[in-house]
PDB file of N, CA and C in Angstrom:
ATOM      1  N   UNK A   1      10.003  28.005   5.284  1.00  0.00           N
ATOM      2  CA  UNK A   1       9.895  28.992   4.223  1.00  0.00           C
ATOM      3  C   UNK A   1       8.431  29.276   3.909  1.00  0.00           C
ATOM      4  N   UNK A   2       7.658  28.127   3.930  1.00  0.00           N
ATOM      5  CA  UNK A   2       6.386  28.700   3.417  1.00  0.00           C
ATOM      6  C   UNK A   2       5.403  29.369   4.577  1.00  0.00           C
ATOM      7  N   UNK A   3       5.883  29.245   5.738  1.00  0.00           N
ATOM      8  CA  UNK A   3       4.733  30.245   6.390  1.00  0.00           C
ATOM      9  C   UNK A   3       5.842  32.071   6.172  1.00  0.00           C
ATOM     10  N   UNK A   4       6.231  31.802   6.269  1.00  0.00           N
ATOM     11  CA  UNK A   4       7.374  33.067   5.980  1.00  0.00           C
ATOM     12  C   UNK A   4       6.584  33.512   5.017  1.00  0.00           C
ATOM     13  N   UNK A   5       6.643  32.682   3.834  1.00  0.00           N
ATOM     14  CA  UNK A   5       6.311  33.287   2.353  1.00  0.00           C
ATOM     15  C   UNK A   5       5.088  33.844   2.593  1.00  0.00           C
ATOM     16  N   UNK A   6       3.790  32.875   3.339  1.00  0.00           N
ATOM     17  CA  UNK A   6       2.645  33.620   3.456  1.00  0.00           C
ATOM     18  C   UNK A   6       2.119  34.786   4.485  1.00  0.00           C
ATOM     19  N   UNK A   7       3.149  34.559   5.951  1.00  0.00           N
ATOM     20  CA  UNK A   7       3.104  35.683   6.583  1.00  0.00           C
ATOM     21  C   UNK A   7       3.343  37.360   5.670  1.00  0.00           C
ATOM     22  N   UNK A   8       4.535  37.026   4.990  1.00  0.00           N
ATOM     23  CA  UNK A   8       4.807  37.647   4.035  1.00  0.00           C
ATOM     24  C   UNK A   8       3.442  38.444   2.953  1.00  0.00           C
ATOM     25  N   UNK A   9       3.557  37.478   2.285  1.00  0.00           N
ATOM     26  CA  UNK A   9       2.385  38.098   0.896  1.00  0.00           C
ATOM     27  C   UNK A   9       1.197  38.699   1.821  1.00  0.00           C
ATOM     28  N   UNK A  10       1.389  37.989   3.527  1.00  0.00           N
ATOM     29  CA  UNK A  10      -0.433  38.677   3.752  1.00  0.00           C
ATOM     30  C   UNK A  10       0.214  39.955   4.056  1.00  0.00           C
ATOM     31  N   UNK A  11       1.170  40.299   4.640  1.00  0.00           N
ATOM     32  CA  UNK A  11       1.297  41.908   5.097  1.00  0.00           C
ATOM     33  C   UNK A  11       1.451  42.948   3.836  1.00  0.00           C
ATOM     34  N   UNK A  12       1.614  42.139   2.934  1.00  0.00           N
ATOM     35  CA  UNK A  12       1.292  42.616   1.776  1.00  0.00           C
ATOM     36  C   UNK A  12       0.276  43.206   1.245  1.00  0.00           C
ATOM     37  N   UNK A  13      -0.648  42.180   0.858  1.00  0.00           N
ATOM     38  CA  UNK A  13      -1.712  41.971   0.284  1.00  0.00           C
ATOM     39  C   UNK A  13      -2.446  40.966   0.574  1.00  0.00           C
ATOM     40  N   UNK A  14      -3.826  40.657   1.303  1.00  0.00           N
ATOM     41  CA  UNK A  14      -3.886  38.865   1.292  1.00  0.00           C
ATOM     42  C   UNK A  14      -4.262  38.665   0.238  1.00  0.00           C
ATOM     43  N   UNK A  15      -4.823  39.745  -1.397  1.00  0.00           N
ATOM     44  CA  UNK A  15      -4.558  38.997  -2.477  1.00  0.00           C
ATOM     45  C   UNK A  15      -3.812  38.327  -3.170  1.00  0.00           C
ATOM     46  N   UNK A  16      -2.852  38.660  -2.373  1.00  0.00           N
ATOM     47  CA  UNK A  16      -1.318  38.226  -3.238  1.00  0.00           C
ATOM     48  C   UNK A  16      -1.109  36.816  -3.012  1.00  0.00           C
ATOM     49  N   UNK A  17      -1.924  36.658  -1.791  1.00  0.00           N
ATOM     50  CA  UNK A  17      -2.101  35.054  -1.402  1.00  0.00           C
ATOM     51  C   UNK A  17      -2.352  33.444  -2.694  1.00  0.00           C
ATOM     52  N   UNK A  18      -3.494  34.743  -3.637  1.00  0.00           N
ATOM     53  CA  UNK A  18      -3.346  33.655  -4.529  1.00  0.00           C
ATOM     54  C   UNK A  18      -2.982  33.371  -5.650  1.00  0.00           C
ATOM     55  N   UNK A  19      -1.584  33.366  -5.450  1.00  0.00           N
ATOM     56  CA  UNK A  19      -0.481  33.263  -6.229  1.00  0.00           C
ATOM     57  C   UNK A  19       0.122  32.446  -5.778  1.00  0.00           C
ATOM     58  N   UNK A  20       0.028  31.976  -4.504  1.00  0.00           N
ATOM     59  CA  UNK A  20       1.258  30.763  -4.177  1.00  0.00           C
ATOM     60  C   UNK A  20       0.017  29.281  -4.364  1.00  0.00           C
ATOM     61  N   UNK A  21       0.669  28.068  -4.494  1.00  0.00           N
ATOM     62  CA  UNK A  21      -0.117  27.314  -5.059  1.00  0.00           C
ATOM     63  C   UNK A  21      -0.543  25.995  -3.756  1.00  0.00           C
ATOM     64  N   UNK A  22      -0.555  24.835  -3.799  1.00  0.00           N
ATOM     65  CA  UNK A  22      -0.888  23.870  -2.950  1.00  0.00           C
ATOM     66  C   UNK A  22       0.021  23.928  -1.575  1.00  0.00           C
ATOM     67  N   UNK A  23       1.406  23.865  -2.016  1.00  0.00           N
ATOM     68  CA  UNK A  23       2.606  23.814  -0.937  1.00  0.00           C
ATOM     69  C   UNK A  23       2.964  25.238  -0.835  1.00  0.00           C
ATOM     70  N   UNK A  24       1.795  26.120  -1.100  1.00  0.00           N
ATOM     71  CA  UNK A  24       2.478  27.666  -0.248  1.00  0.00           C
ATOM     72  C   UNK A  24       3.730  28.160  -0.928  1.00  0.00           C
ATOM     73  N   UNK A  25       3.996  27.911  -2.166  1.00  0.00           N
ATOM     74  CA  UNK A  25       5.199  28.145  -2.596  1.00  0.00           C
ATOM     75  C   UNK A  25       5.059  28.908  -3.644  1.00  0.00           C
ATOM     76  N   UNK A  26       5.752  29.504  -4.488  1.00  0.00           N
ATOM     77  CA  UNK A  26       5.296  30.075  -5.907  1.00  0.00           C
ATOM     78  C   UNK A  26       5.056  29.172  -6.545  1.00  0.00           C
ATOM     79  N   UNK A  27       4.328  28.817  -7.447  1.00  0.00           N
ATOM     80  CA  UNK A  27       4.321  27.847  -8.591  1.00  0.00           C
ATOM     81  C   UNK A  27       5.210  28.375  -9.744  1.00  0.00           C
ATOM     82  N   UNK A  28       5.633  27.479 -10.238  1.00  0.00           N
ATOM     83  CA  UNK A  28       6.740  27.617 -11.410  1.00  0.00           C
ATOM     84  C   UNK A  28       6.702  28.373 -12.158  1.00  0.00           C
ATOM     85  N   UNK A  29       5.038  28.552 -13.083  1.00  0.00           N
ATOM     86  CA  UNK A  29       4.601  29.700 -13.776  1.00  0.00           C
ATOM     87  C   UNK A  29       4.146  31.107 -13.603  1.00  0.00           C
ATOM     88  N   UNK A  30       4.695  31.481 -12.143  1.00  0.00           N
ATOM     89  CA  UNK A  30       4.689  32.931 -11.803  1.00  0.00           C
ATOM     90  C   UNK A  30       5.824  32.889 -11.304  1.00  0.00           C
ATOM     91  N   UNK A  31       6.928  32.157 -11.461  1.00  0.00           N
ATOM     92  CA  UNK A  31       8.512  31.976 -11.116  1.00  0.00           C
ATOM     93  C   UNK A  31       9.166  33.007 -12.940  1.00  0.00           C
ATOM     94  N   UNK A  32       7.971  31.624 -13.448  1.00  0.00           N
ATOM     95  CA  UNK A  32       8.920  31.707 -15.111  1.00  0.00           C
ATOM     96  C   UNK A  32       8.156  33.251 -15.705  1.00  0.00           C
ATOM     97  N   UNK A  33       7.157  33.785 -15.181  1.00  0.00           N
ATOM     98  CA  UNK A  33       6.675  35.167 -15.753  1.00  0.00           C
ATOM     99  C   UNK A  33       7.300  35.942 -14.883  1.00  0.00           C
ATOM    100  N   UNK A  34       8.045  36.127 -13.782  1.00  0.00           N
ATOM    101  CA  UNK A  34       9.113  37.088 -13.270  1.00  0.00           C
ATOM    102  C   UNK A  34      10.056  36.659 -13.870  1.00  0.00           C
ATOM    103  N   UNK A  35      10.279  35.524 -14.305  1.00  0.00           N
ATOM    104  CA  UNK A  35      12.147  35.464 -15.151  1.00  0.00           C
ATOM    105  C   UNK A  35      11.915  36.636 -16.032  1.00  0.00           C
ATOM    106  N   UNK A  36      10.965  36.013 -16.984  1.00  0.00           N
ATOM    107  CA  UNK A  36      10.580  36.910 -18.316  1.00  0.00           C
ATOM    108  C   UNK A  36      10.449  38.151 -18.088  1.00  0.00           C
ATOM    109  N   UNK A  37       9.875  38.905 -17.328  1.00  0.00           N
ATOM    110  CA  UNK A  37       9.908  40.910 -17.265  1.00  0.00           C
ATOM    111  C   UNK A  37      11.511  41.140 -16.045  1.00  0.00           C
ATOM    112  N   UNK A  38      11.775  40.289 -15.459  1.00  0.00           N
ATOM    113  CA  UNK A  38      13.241  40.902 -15.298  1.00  0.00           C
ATOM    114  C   UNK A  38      14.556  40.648 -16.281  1.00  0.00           C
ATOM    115  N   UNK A  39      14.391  39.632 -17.356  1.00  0.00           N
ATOM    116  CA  UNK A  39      15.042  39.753 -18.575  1.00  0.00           C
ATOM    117  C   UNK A  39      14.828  41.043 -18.849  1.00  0.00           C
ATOM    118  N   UNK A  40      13.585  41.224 -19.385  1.00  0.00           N
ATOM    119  CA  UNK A  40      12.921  42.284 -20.489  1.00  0.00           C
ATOM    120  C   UNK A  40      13.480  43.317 -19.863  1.00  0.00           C
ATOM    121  N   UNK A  41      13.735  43.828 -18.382  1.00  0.00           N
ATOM    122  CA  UNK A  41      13.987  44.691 -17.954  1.00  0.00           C
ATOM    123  C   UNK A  41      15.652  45.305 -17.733  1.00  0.00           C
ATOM    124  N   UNK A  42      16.002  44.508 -17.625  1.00  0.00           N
ATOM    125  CA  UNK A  42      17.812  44.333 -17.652  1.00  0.00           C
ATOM    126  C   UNK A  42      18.269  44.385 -18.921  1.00  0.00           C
ATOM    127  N   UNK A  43      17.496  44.027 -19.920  1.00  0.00           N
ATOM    128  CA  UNK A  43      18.139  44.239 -21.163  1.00  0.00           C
ATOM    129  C   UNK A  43      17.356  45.666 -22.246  1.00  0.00           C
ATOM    130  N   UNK A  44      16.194  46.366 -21.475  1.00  0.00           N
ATOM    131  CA  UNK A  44      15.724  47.437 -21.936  1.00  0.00           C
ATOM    132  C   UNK A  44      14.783  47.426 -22.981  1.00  0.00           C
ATOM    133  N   UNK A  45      14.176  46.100 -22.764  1.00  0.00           N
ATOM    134  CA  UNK A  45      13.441  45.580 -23.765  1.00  0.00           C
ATOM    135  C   UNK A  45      12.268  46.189 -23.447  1.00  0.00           C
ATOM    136  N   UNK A  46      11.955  46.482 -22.023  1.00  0.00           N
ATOM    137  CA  UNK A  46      10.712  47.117 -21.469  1.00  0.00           C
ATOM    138  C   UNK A  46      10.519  47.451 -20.465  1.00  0.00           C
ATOM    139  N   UNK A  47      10.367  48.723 -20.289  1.00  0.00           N
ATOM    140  CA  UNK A  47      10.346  49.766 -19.166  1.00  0.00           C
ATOM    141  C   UNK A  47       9.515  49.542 -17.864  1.00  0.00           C
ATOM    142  N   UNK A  48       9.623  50.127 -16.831  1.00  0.00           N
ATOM    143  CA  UNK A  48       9.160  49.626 -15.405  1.00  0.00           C
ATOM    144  C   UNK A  48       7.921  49.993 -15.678  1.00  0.00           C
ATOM    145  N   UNK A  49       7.384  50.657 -16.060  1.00  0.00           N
ATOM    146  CA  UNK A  49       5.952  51.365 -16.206  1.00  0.00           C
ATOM    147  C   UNK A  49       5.104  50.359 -17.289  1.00  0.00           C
ATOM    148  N   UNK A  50       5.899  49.715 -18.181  1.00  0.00           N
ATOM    149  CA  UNK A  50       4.823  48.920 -19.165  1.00  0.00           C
ATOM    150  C   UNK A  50       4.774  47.711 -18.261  1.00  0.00           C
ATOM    151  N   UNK A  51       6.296  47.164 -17.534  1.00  0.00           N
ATOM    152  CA  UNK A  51       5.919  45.691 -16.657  1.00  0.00           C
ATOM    153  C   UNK A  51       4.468  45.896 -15.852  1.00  0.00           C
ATOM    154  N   UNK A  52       4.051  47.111 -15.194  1.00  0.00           N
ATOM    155  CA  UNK A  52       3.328  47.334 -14.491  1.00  0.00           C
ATOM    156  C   UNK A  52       2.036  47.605 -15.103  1.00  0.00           C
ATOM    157  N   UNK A  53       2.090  47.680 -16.197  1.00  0.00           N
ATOM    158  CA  UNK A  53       0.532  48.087 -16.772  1.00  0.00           C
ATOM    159  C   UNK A  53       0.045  46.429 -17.353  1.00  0.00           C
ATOM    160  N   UNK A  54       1.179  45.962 -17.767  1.00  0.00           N
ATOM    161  CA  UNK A  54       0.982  44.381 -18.014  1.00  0.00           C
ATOM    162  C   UNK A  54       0.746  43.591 -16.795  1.00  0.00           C
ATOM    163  N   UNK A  55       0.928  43.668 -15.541  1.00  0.00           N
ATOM    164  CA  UNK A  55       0.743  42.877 -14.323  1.00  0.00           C
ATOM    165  C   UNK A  55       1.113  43.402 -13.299  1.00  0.00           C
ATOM    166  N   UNK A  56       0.500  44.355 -12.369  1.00  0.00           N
ATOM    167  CA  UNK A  56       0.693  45.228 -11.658  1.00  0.00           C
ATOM    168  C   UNK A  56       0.950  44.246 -10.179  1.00  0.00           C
ATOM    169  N   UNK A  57       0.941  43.299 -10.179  1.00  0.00           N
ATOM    170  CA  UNK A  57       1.425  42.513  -9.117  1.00  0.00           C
ATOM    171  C   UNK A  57       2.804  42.229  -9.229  1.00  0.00           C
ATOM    172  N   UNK A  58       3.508  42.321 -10.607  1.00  0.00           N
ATOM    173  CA  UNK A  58       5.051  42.279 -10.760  1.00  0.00           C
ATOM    174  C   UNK A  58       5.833  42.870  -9.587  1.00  0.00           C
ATOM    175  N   UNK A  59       5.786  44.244  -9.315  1.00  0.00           N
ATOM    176  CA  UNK A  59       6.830  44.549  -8.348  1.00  0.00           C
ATOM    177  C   UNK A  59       6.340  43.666  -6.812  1.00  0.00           C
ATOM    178  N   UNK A  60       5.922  43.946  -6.232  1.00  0.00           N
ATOM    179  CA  UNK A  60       5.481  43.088  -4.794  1.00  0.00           C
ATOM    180  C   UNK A  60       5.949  41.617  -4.802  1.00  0.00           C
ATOM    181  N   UNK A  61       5.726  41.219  -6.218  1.00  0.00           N
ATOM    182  CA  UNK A  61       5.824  39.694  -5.685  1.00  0.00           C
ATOM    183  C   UNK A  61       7.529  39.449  -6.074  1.00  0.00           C
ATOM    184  N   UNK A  62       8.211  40.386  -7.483  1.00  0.00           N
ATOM    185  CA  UNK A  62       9.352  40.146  -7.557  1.00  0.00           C
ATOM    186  C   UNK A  62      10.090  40.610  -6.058  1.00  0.00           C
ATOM    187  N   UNK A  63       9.904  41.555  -4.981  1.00  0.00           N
ATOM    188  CA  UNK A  63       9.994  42.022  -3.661  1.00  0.00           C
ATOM    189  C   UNK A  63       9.742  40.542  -2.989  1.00  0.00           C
ATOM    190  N   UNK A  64       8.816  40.347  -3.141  1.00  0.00           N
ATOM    191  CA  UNK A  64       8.624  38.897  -2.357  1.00  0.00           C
ATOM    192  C   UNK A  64       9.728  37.410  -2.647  1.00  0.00           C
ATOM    193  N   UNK A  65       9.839  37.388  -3.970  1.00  0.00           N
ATOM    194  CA  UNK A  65      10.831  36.489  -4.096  1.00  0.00           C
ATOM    195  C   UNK A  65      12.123  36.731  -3.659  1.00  0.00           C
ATOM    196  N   UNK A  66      12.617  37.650  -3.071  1.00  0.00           N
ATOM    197  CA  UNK A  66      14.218  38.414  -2.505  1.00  0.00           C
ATOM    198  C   UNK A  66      13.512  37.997  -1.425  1.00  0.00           C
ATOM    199  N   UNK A  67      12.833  38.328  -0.705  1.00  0.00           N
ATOM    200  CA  UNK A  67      12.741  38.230   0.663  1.00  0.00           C
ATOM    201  C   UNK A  67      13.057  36.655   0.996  1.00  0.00           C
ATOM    202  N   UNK A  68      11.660  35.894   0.196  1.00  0.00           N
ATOM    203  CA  UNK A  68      11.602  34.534   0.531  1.00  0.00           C
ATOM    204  C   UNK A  68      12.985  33.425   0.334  1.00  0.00           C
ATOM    205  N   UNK A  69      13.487  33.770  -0.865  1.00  0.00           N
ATOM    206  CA  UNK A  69      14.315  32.896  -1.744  1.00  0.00           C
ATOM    207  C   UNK A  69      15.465  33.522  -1.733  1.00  0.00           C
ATOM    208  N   UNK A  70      16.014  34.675  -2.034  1.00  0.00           N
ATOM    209  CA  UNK A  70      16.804  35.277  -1.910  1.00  0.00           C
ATOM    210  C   UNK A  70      18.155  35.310  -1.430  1.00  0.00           C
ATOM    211  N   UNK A  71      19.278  35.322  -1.628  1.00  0.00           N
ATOM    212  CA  UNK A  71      20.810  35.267  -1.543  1.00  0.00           C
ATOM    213  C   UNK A  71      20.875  35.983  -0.896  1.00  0.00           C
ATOM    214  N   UNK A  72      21.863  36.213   0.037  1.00  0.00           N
ATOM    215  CA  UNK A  72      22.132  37.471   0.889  1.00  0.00           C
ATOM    216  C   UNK A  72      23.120  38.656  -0.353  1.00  0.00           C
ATOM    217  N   UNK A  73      23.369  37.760  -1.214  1.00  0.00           N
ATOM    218  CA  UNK A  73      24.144  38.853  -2.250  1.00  0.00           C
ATOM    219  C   UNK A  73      23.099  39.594  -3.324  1.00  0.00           C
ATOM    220  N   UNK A  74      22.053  38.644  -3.180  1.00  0.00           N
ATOM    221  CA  UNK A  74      20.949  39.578  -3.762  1.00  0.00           C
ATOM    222  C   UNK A  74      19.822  40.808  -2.876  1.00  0.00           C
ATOM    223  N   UNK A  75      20.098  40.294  -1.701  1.00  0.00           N
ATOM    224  CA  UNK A  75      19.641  41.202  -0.574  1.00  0.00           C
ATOM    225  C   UNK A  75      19.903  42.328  -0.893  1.00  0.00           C
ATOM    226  N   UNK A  76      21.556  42.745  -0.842  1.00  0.00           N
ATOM    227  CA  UNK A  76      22.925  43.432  -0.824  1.00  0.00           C
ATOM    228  C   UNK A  76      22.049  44.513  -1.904  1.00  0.00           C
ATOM    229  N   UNK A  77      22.335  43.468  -3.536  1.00  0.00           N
ATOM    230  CA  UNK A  77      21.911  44.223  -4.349  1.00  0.00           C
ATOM    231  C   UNK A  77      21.068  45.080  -4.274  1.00  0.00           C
ATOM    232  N   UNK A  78      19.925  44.387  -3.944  1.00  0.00           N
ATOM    233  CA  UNK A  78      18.749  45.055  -3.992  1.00  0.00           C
ATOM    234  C   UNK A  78      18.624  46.423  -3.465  1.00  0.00           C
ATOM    235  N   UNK A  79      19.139  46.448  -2.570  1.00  0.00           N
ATOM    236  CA  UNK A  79      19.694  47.785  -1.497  1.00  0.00           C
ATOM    237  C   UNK A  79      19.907  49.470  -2.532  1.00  0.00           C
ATOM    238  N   UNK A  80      20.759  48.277  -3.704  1.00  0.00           N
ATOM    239  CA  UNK A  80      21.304  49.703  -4.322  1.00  0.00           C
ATOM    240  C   UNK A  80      20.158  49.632  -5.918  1.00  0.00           C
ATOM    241  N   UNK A  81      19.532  49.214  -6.018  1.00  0.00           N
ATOM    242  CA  UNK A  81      18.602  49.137  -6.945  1.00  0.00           C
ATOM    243  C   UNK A  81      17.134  50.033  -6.482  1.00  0.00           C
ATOM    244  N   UNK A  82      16.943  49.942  -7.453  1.00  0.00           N
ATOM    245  CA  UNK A  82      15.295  51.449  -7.663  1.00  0.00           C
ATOM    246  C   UNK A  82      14.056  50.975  -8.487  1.00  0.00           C
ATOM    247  N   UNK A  83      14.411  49.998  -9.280  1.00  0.00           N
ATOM    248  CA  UNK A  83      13.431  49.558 -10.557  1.00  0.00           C
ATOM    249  C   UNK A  83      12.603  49.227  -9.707  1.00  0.00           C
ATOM    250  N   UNK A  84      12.404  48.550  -8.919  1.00  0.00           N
ATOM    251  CA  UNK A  84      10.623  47.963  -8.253  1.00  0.00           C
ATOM    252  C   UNK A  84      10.211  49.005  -7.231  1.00  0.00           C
ATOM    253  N   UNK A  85      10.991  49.581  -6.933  1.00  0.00           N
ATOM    254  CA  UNK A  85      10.025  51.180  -6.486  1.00  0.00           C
ATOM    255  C   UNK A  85       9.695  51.721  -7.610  1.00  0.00           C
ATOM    256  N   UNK A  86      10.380  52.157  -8.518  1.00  0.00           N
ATOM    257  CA  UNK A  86      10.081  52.841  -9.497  1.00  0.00           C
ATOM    258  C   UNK A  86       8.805  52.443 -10.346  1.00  0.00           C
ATOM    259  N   UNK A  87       8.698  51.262 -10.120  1.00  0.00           N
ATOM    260  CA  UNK A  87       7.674  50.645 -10.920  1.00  0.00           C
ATOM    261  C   UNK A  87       6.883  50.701 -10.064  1.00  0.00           C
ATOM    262  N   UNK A  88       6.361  50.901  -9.429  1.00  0.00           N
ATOM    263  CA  UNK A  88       5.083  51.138  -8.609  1.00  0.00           C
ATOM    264  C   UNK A  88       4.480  52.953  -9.108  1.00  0.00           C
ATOM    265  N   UNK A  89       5.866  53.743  -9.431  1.00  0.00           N
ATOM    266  CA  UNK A  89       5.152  55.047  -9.856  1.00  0.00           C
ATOM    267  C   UNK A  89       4.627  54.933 -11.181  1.00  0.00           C
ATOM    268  N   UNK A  90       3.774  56.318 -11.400  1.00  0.00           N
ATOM    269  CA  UNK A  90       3.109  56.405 -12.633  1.00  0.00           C
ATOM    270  C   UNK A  90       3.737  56.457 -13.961  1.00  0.00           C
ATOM    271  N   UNK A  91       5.241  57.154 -13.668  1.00  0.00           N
ATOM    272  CA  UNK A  91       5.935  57.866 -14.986  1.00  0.00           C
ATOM    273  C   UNK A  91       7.054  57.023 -14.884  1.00  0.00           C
ATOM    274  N   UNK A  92       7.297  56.843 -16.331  1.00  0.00           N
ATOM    275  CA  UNK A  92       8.662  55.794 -16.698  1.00  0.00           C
ATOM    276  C   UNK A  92       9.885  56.349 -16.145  1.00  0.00           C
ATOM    277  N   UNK A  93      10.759  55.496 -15.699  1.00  0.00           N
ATOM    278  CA  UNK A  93      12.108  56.076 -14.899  1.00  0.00           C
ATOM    279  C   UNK A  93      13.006  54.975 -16.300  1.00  0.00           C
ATOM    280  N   UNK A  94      14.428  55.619 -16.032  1.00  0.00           N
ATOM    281  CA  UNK A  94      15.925  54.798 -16.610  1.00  0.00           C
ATOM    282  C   UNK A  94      15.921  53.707 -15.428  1.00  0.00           C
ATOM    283  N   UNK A  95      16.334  52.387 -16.279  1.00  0.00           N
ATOM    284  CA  UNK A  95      17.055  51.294 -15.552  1.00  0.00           C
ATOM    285  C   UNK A  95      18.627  51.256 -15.505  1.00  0.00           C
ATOM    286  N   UNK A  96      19.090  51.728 -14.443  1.00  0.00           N
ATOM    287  CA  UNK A  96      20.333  51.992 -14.277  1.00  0.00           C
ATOM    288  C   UNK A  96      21.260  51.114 -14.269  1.00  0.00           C
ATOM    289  N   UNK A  97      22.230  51.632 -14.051  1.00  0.00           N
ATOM    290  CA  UNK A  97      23.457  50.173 -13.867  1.00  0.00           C
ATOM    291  C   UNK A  97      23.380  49.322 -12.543  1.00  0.00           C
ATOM    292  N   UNK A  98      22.887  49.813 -11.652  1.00  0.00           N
ATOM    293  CA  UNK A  98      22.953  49.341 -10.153  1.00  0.00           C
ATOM    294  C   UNK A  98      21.844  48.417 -10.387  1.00  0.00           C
ATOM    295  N   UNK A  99      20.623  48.698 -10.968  1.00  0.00           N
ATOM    296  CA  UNK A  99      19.518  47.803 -10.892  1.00  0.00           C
ATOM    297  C   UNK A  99      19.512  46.835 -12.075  1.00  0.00           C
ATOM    298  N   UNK A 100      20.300  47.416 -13.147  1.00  0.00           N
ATOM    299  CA  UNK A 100      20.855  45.918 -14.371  1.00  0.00           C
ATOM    300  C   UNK A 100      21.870  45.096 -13.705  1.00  0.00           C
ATOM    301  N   UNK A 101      23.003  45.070 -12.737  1.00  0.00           N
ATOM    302  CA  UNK A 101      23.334  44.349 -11.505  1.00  0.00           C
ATOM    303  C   UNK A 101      21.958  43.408 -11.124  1.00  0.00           C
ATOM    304  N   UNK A 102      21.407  43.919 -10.347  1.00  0.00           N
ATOM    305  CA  UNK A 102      20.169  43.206  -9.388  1.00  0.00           C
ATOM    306  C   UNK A 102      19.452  42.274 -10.308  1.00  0.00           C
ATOM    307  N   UNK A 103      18.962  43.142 -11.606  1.00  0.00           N
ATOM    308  CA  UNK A 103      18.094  41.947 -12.073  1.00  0.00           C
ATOM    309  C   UNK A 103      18.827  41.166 -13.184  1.00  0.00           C
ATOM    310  N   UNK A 104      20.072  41.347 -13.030  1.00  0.00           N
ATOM    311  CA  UNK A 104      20.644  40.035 -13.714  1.00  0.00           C
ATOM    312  C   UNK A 104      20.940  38.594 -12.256  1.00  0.00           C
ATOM    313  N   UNK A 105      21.384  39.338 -11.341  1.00  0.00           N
ATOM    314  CA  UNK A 105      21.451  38.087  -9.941  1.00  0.00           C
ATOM    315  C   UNK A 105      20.425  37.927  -9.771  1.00  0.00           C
ATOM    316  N   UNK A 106      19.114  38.552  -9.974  1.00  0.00           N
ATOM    317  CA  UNK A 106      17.365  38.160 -10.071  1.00  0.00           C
ATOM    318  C   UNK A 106      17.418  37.153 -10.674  1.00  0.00           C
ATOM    319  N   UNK A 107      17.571  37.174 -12.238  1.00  0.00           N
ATOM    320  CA  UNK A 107      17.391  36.352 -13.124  1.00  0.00           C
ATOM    321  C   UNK A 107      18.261  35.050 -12.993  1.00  0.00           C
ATOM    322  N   UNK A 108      19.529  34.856 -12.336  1.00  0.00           N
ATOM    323  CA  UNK A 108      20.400  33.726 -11.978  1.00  0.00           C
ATOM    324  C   UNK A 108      19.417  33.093 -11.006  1.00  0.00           C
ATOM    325  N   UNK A 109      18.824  33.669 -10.078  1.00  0.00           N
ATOM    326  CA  UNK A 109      17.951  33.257  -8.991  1.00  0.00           C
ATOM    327  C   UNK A 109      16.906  32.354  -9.278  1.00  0.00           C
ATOM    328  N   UNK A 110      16.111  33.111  -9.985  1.00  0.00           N
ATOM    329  CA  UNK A 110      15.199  32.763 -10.913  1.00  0.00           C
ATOM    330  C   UNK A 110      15.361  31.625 -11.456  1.00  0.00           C
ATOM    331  N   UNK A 111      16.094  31.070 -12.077  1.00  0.00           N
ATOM    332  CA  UNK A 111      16.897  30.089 -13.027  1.00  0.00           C
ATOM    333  C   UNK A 111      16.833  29.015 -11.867  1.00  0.00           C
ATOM    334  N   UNK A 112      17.130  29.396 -10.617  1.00  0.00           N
ATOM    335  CA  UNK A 112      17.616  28.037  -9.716  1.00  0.00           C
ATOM    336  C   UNK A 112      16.295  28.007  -8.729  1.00  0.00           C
ATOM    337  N   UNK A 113      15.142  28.282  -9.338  1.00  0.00           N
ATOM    338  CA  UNK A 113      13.864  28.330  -8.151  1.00  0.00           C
ATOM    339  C   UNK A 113      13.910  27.046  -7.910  1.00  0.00           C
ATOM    340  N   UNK A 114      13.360  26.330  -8.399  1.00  0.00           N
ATOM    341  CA  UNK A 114      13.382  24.303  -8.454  1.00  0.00           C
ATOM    342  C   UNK A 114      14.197  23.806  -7.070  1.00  0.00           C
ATOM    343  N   UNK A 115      15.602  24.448  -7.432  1.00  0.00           N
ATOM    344  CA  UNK A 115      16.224  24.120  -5.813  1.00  0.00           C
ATOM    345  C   UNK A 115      16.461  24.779  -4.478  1.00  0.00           C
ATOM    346  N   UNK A 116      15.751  26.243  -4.583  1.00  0.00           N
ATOM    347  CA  UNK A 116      15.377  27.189  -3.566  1.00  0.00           C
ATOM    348  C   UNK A 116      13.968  26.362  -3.071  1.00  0.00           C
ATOM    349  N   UNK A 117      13.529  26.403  -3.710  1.00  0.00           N
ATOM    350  CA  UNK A 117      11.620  25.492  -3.359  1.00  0.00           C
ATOM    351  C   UNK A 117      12.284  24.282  -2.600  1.00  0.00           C
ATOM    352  N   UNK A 118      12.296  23.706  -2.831  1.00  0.00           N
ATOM    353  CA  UNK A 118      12.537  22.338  -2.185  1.00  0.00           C
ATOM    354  C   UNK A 118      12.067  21.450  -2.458  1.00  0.00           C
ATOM    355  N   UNK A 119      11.995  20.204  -1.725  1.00  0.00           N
ATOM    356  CA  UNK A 119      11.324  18.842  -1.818  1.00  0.00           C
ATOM    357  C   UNK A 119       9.412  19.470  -2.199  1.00  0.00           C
TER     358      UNK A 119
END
């Protein structure tokens, strides 16, 4: 998983690199600040455009955690979801029903990083 993860973040960004911590993994506290804006986001607490003005690395790396960690039922989801494209544009979009789906199985995900990570 962890050269994945970093092959990953570099085709990305190789800034994005430093975000994963000693063991190449996310560290817990950029686990637990994607729990927090995909709550906020599923429940309409705050729009794709403010997640992004608050931490414009949000969409890529929440993209990155599906890839790395990811359920094949969250794969699925993701498919029919829009919020992390959307959040990369300038102007606020609706969080729909398809993508309040996704980032509630986000947020279950989220919840179980500890045993996706591993030893």
């Amino acid at each position: 998983m962890n050269d994945d993860l970093m092959t990953y973040l570099d085709s990305i960004d190789e800034r994005l690199l430093g975000y994963l911590d000693e063991d190449e993994e996310l560290p817990p506290n950029t686990v637990k600040r994607l729990h927090h804006y995909v709550v906020a986001l599923a429940d309409g607490s705050i729009t794709p455009a403010h997640v992004m003005e608050d931490w414009p690395d949000f969409s890529r790396l929440a993209v990155t955690f599906v890839v790395a960690y990811g359920t094949e039922e969250l794969e699925e989801s993701s498919e029919h979801a829009t919020v992390f494209g959307a959040a990369e544009e300038t102007e606020d979009v609706v969080v729909g029903d398809a993508d309040r789906r996704f980032l509630m199985l986000r947020s279950g995900e989220l919840d179980r990083y500890p045993e996706l990570r591993g030893p």
